[in-house]
N, C-alpha and C. Protein backbone atom coordinates (compact mmCIF):
# COMPACT_ATOMS: atom_id res chain seq x y z
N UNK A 1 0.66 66.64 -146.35
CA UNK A 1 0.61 65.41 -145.58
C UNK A 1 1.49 65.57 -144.34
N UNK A 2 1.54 64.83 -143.49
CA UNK A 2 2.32 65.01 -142.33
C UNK A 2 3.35 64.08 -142.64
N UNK A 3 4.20 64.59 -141.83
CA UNK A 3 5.64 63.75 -141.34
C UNK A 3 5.82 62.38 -140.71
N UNK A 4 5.56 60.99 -141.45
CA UNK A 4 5.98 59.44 -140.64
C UNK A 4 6.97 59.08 -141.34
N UNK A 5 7.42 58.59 -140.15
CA UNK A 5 8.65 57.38 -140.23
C UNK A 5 7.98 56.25 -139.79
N UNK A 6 8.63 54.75 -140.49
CA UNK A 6 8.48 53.73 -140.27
C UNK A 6 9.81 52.93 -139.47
N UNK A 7 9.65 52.42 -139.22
CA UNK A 7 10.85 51.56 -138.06
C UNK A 7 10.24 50.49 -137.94
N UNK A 8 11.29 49.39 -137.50
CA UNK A 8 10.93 47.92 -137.62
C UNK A 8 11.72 47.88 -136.45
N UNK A 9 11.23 46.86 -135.27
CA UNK A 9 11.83 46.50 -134.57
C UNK A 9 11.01 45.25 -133.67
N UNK A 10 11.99 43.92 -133.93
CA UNK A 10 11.55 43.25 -133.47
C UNK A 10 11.00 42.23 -134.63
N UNK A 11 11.33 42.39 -135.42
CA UNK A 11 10.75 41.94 -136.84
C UNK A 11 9.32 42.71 -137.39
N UNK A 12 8.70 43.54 -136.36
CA UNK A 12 7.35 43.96 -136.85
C UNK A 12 7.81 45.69 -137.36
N UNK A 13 6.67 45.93 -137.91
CA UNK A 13 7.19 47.42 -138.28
C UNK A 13 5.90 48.23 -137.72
N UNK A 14 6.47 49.96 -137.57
CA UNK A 14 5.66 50.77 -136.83
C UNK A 14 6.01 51.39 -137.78
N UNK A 15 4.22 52.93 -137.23
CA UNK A 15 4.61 53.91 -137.82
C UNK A 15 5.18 54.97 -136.83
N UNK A 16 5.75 56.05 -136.99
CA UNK A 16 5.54 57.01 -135.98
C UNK A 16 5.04 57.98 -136.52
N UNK A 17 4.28 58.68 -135.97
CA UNK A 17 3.77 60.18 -136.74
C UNK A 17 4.32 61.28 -135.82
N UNK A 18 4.04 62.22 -136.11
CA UNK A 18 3.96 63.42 -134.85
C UNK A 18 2.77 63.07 -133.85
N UNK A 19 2.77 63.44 -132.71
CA UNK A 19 2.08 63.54 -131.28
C UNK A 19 0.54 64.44 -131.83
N UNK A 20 0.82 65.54 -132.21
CA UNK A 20 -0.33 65.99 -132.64
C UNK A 20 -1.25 65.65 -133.69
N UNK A 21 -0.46 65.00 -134.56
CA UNK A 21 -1.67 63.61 -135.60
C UNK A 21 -1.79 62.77 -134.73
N UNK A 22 -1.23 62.04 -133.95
CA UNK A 22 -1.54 61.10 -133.24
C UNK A 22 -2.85 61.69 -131.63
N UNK A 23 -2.96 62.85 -131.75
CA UNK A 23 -3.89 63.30 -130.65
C UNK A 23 -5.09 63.84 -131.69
N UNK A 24 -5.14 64.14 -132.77
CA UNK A 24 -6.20 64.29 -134.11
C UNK A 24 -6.70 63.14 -134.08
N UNK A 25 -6.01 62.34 -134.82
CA UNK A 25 -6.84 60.80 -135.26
C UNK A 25 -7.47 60.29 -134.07
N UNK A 26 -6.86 60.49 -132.72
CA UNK A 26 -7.79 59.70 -131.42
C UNK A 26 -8.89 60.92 -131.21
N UNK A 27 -8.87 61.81 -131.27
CA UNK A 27 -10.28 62.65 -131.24
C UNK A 27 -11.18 62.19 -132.28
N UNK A 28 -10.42 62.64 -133.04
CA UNK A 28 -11.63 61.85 -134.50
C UNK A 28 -12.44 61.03 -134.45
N UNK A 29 -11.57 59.26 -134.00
CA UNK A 29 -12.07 58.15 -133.94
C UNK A 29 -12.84 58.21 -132.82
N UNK A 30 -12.55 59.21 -131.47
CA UNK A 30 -13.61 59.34 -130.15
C UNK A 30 -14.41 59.55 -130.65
N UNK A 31 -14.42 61.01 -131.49
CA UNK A 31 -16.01 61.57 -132.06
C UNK A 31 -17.21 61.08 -133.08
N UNK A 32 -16.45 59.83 -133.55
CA UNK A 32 -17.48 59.53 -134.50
C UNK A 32 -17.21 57.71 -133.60
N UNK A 33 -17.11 57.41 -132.70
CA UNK A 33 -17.54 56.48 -131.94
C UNK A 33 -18.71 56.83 -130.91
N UNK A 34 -18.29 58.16 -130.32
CA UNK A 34 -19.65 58.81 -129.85
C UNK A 34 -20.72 58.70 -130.28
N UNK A 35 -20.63 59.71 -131.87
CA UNK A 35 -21.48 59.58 -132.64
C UNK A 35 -22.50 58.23 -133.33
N UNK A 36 -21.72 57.39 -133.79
CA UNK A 36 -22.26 55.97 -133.88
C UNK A 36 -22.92 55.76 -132.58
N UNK A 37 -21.99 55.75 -131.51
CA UNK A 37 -23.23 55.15 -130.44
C UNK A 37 -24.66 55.61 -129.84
N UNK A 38 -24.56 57.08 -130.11
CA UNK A 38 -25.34 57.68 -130.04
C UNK A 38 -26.81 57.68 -131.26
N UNK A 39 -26.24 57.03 -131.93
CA UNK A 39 -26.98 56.88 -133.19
C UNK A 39 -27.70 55.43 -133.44
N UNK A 40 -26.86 54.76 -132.86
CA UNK A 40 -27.45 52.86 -132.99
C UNK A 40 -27.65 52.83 -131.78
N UNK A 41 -27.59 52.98 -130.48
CA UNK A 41 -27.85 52.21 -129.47
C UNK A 41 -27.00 51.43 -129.15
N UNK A 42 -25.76 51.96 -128.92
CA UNK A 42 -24.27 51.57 -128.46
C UNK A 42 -23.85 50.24 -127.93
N UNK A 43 -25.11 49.82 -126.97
CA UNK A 43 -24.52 48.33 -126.36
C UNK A 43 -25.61 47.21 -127.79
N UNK A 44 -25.92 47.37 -127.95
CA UNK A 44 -26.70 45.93 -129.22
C UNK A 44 -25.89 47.05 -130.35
N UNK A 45 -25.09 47.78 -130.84
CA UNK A 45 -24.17 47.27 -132.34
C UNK A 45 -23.07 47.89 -131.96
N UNK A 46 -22.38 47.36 -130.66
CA UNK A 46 -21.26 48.13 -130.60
C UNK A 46 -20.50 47.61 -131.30
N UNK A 47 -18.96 48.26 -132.02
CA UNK A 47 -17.64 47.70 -132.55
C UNK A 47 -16.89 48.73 -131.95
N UNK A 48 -15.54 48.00 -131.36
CA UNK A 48 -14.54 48.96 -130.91
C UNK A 48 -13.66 49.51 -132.32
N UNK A 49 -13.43 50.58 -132.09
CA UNK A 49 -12.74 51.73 -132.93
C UNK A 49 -11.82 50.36 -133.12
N UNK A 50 -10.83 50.58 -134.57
CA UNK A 50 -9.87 49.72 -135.43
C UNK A 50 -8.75 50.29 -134.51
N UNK A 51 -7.77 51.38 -133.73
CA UNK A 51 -7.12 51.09 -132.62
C UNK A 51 -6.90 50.13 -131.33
N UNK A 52 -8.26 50.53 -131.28
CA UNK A 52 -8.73 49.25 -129.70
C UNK A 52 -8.54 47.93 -130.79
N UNK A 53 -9.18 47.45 -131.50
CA UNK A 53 -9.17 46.25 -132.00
C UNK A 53 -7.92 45.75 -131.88
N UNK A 54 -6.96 46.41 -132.94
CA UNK A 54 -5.26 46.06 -133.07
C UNK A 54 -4.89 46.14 -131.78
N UNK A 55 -4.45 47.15 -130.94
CA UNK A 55 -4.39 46.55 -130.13
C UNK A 55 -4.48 45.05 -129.08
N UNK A 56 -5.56 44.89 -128.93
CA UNK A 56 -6.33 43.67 -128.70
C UNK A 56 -5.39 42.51 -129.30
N UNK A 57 -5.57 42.54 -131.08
CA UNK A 57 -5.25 41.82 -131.83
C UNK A 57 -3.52 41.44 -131.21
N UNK A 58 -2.64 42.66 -131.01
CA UNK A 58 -0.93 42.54 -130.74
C UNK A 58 -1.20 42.03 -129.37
N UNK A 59 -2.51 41.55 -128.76
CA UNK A 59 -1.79 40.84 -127.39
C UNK A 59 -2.37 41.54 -126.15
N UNK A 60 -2.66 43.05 -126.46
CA UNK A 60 -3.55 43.93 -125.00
C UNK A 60 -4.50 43.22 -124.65
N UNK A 61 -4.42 43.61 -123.60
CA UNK A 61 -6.64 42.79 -122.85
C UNK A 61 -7.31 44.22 -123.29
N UNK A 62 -8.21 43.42 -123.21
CA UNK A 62 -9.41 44.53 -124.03
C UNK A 62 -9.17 46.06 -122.28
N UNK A 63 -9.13 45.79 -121.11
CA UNK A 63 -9.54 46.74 -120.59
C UNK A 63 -8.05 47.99 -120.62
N UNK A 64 -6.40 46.91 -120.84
CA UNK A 64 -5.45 47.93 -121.44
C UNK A 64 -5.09 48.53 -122.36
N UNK A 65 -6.51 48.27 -123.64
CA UNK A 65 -6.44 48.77 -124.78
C UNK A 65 -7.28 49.77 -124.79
N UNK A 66 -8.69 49.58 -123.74
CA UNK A 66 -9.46 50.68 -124.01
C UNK A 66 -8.92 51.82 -123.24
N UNK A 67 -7.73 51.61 -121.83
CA UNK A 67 -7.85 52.76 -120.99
C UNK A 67 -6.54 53.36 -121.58
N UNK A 68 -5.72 53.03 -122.45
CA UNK A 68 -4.77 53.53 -123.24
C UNK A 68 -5.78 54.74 -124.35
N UNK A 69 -6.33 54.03 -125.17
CA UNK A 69 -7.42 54.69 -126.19
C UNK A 69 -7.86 55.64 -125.62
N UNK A 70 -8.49 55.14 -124.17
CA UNK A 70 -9.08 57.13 -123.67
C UNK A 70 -8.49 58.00 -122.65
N UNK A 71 -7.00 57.38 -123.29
CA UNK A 71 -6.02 58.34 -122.46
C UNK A 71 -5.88 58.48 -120.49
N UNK A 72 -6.23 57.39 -120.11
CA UNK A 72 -6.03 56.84 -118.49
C UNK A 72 -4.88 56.51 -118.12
N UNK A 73 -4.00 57.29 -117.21
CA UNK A 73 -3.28 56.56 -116.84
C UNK A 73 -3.89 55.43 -115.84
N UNK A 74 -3.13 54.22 -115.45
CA UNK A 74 -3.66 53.40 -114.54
C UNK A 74 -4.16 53.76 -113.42
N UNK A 75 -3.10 54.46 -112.79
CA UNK A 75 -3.68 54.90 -111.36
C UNK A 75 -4.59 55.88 -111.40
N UNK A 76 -5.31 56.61 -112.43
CA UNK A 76 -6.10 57.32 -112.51
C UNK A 76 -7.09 56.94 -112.62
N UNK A 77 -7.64 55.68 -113.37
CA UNK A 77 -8.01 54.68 -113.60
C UNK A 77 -8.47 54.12 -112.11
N UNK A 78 -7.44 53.36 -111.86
CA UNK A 78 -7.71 52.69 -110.59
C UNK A 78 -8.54 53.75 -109.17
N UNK A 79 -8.09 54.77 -109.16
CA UNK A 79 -8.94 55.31 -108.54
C UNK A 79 -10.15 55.90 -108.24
N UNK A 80 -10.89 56.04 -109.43
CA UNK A 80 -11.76 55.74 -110.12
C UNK A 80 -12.82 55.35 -109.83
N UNK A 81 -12.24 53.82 -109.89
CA UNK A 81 -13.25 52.85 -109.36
C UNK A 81 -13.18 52.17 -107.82
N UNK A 82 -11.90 52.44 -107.48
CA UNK A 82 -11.86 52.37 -106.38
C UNK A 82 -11.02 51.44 -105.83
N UNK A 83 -9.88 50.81 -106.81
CA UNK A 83 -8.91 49.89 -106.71
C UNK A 83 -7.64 50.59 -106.82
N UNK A 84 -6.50 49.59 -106.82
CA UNK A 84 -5.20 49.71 -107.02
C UNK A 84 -5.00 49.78 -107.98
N UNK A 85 -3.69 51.08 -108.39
CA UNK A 85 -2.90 50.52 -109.92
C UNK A 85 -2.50 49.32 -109.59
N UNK A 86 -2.02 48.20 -108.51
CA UNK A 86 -1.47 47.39 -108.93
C UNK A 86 -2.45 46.16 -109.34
N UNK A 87 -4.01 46.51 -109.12
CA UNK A 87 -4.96 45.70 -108.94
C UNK A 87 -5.14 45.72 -110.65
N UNK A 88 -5.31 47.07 -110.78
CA UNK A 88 -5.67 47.21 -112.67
C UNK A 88 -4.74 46.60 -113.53
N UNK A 89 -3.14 46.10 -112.92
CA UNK A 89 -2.28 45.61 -113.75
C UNK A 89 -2.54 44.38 -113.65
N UNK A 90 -2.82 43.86 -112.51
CA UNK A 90 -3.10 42.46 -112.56
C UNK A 90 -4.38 41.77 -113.59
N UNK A 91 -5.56 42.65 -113.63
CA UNK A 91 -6.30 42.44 -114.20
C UNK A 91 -6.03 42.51 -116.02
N UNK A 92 -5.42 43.56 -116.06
CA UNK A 92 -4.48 43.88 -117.60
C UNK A 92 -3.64 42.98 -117.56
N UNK A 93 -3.01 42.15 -116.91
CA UNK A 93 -1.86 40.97 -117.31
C UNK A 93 -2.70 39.70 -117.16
N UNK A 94 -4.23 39.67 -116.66
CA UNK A 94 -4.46 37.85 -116.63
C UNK A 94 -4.52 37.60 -115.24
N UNK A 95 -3.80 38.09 -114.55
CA UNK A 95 -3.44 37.48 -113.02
C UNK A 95 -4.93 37.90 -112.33
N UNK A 96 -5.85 38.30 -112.60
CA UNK A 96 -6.88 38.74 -111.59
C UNK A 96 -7.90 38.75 -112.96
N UNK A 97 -9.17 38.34 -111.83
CA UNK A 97 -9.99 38.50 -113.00
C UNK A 97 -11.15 39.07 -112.26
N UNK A 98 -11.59 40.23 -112.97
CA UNK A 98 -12.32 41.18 -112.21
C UNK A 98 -13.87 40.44 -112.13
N UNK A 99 -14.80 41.13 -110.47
CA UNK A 99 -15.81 40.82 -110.37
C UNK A 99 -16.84 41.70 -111.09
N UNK A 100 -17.90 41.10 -111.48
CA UNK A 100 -19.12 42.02 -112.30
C UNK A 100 -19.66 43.43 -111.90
N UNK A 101 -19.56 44.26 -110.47
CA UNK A 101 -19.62 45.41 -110.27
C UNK A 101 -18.29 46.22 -110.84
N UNK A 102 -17.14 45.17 -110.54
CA UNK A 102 -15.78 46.35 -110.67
C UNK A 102 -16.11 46.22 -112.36
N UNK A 103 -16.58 45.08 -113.12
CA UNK A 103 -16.28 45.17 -114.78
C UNK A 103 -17.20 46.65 -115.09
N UNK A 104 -18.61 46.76 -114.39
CA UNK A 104 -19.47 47.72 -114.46
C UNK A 104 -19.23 49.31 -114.40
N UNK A 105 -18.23 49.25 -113.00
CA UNK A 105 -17.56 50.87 -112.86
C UNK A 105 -16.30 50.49 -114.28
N UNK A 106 -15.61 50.07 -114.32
CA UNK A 106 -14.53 50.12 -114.96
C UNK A 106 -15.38 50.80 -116.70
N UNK A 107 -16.55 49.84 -117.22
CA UNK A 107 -16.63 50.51 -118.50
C UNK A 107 -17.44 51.89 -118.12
N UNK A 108 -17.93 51.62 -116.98
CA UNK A 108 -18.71 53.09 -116.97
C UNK A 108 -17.49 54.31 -117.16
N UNK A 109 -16.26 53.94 -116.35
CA UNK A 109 -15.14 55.06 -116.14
C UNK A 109 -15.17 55.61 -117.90
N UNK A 110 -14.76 54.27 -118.75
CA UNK A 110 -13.99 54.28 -120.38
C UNK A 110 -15.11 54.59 -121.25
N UNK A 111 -16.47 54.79 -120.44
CA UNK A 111 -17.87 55.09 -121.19
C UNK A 111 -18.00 54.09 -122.77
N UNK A 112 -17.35 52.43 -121.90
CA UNK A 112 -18.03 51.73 -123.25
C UNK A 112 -19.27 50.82 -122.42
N UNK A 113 -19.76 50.10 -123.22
CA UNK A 113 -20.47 48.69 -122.80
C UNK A 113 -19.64 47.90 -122.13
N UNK A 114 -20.03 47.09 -120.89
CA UNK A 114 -19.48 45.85 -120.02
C UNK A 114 -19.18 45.37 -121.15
N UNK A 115 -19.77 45.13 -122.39
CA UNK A 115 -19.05 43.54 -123.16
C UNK A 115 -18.05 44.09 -123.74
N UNK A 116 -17.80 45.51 -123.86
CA UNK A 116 -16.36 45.64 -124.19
C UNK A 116 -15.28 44.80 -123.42
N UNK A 117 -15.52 44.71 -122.28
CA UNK A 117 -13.83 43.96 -121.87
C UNK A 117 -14.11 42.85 -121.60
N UNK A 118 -15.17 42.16 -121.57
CA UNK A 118 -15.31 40.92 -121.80
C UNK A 118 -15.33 39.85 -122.53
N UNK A 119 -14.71 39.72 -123.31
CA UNK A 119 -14.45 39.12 -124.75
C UNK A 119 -13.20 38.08 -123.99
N UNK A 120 -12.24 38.28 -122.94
CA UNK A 120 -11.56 36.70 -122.43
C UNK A 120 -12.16 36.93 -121.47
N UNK A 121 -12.83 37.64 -120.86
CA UNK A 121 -13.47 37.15 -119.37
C UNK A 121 -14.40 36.30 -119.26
N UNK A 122 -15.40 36.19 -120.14
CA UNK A 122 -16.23 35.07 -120.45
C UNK A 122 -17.31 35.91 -119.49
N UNK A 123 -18.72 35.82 -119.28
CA UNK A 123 -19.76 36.30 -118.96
C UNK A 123 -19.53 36.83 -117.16
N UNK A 124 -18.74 37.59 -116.92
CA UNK A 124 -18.38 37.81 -115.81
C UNK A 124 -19.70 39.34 -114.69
């Protein structure tokens, strides 16, 4: 088995693992999210991987949970599509709410479905 520690901070508790289980399990969960989508027809039965979800769940917007998940930094991200890191933070904090081409490049960048990050944007 590998090596975790648990730590609490803040009243909640974490795990930590090593970096290289933690770069395993996100390949994994990439490859058989691929796979599923490739297999159902990705936008009518998508579910985001149980990372993205929790995430989500502790408070992320769906588009700083997915570009964490596939390993983006922001400004890498942001350039991308053709915006600012400070534009992508705004949009990741609430303060901006993206128009329907930028929602379009943005999942095309994270290769999910638009309704991935639309879940508080409402039909944007």
């Amino acid at each position: 088995m590998h090596d975790v520690e648990f730590i609490e901070h803040e009243g909640r508790r974490f795990v930590l693992i090593p970096e290289r289980t933690w770069k395993d399990i996100k390949e994994s969960i990439q490859r058989l999210l691929a796979e599923a989508g490739n297999a159902s027809g990705m936008a009518s039965s998508f579910a985001p991987p149980l990372l993205v979800q929790a995430a989500i769940s502790a408070g992320s917007s769906e588009l700083r949970a997915w570009r964490r998940f596939r390993g983006f930094p922001s400004a890498e991200l942001a350039k991308r599509v053709g915006v600012t890191r400070a534009y992508i933070s705004m949009i990741e904090t609430g303060r901006r709410r993206p128009a329907a081409h930028l929602l379009q490049r943005l999942a095309h960048e994270l290769d999910i479905p638009v309704c991935a990050l639309t879940t508080s944007h409402g039909d944007t």
